[in-house]
Protein backbone atom coordinates (compact mmCIF):
# COMPACT_ATOMS: atom_id res chain seq x y z
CA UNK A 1 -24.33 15.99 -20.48
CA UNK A 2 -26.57 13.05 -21.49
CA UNK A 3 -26.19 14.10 -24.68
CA UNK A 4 -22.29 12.90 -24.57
CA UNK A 5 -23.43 10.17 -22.06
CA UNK A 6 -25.22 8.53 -24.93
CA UNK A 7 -22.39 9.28 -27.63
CA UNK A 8 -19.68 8.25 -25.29
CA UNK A 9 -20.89 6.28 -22.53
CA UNK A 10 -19.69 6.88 -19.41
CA UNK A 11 -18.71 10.34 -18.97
CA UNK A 12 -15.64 8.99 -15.96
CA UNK A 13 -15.32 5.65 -17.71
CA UNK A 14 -14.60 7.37 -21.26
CA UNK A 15 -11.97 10.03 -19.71
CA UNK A 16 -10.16 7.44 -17.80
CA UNK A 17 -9.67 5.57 -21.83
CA UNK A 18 -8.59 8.32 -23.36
CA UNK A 19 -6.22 9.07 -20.57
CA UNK A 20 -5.03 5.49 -20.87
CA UNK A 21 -4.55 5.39 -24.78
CA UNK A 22 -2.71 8.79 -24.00
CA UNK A 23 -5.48 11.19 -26.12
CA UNK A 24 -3.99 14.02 -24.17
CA UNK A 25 -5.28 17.02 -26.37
CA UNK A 26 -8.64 14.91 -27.11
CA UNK A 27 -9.44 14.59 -23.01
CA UNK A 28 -8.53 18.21 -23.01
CA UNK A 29 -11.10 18.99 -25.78
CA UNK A 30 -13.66 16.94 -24.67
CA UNK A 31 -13.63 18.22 -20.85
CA UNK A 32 -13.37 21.89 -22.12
CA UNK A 33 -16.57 21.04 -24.07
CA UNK A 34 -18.32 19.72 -21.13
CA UNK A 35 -17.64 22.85 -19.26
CA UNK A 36 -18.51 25.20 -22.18
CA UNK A 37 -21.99 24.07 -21.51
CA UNK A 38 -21.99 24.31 -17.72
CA UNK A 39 -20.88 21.12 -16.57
CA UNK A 40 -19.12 20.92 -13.38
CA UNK A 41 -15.03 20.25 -13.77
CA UNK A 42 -14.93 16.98 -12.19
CA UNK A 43 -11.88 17.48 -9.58
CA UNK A 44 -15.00 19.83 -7.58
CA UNK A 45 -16.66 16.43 -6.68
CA UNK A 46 -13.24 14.78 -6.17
CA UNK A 47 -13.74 13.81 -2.07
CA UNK A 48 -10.09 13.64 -0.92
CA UNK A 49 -9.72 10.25 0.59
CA UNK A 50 -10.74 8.81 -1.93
CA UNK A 51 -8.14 10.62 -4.53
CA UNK A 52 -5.91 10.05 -1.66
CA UNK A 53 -6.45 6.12 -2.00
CA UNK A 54 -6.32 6.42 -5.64
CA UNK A 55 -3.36 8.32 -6.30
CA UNK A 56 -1.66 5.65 -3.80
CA UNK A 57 -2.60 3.21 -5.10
CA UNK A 58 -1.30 3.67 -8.76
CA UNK A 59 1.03 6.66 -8.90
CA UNK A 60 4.27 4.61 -7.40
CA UNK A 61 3.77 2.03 -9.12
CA UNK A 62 3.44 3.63 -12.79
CA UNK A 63 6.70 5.81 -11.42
CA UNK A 64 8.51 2.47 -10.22
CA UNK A 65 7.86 1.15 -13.66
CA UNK A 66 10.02 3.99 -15.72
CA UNK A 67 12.34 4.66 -12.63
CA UNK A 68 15.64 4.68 -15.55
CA UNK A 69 13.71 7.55 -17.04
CA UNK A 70 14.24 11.12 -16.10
CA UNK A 71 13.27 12.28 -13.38
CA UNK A 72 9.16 12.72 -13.24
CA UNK A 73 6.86 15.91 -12.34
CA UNK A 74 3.45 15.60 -10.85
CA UNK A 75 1.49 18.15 -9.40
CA UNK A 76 -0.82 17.08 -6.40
CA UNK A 77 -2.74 18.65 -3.85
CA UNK A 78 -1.67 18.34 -0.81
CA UNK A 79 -3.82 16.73 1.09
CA UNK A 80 -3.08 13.77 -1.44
CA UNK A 81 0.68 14.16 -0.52
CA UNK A 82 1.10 14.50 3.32
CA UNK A 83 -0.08 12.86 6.13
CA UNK A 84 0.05 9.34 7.39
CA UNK A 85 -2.12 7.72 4.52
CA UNK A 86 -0.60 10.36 1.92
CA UNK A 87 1.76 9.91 -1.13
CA UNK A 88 5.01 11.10 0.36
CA UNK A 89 4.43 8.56 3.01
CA UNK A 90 3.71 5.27 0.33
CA UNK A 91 6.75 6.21 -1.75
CA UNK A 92 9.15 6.49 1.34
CA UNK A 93 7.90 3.15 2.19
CA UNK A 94 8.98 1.70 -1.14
CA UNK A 95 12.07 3.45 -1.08
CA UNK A 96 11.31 6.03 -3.84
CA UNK A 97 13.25 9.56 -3.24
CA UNK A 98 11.34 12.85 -3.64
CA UNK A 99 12.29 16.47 -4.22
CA UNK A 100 10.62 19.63 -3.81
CA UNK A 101 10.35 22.20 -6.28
CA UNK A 102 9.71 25.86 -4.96
C-alpha cells in the first residue's frame, strides 16, 4: 500500500479522479490490485452516516442534472436509502420519483 501511495498519491484522493475522469475499468484494476495484496476493500471502513451524508449530498444532484436521460440505476445499501436523513427521503423532497426493482 505505500508502495502505490508514493506512485499515486492518495490512495482515496486518486480513486475519487479516476472515478471523475470516468477510468471505470482502470479504478477496477487498480482496486483489484490493492486487494490482491491484502488490502482491505474500502466500503469495510465506510461508517454509514457518513456515506449517508455523502451519497445525499451529491447523488440528486448529478441525477437532477441528466433527468431527460433514461431512467438511472443505482444500487445502495440501505441504510443509505431509508430513514429520515436517507436518500429516498432527499429526493422526495426535491420532487424526484423513485421505483423499486425486485
Amino acid at each position: 500500500m505505500l508502495e502505490a501511495r508514493q506512485r499515486f498519491g492518495p490512495i482515496g484522493g486518486y480513486c475519487e479522479t479516476l472515478y471523475r475522469e470516468r477510468k471505470g475499468e482502470e479504478l477496477y484494476m487498480f482496486v483489484k490490485s490493492l486487494a490482491e495484496r491484502g488490502v482491505p476493500e474500502m466500503g469495510m471502513f465506510l461508517e454509514g452516516d457518513a456515506a449517508r451524508e455523502m451519497f445525499v449530498a451529491r447523488l440528486p444532484v448529478a441525477l437532477a442534472s441528466h433527468a431527460s436521460s433514461p431512467p438511472t440505476f443505482c444500487l445502495q445499501p440501505i441504510g443509505v436509502l431509508t430513514g429520515p436523513g436517507g436518500l429516498l427521503s432527499a429526493f422526495s423532497k426535491r420532487g424526484m420519483r423513485i421505483s423499486a426493482l425486485a
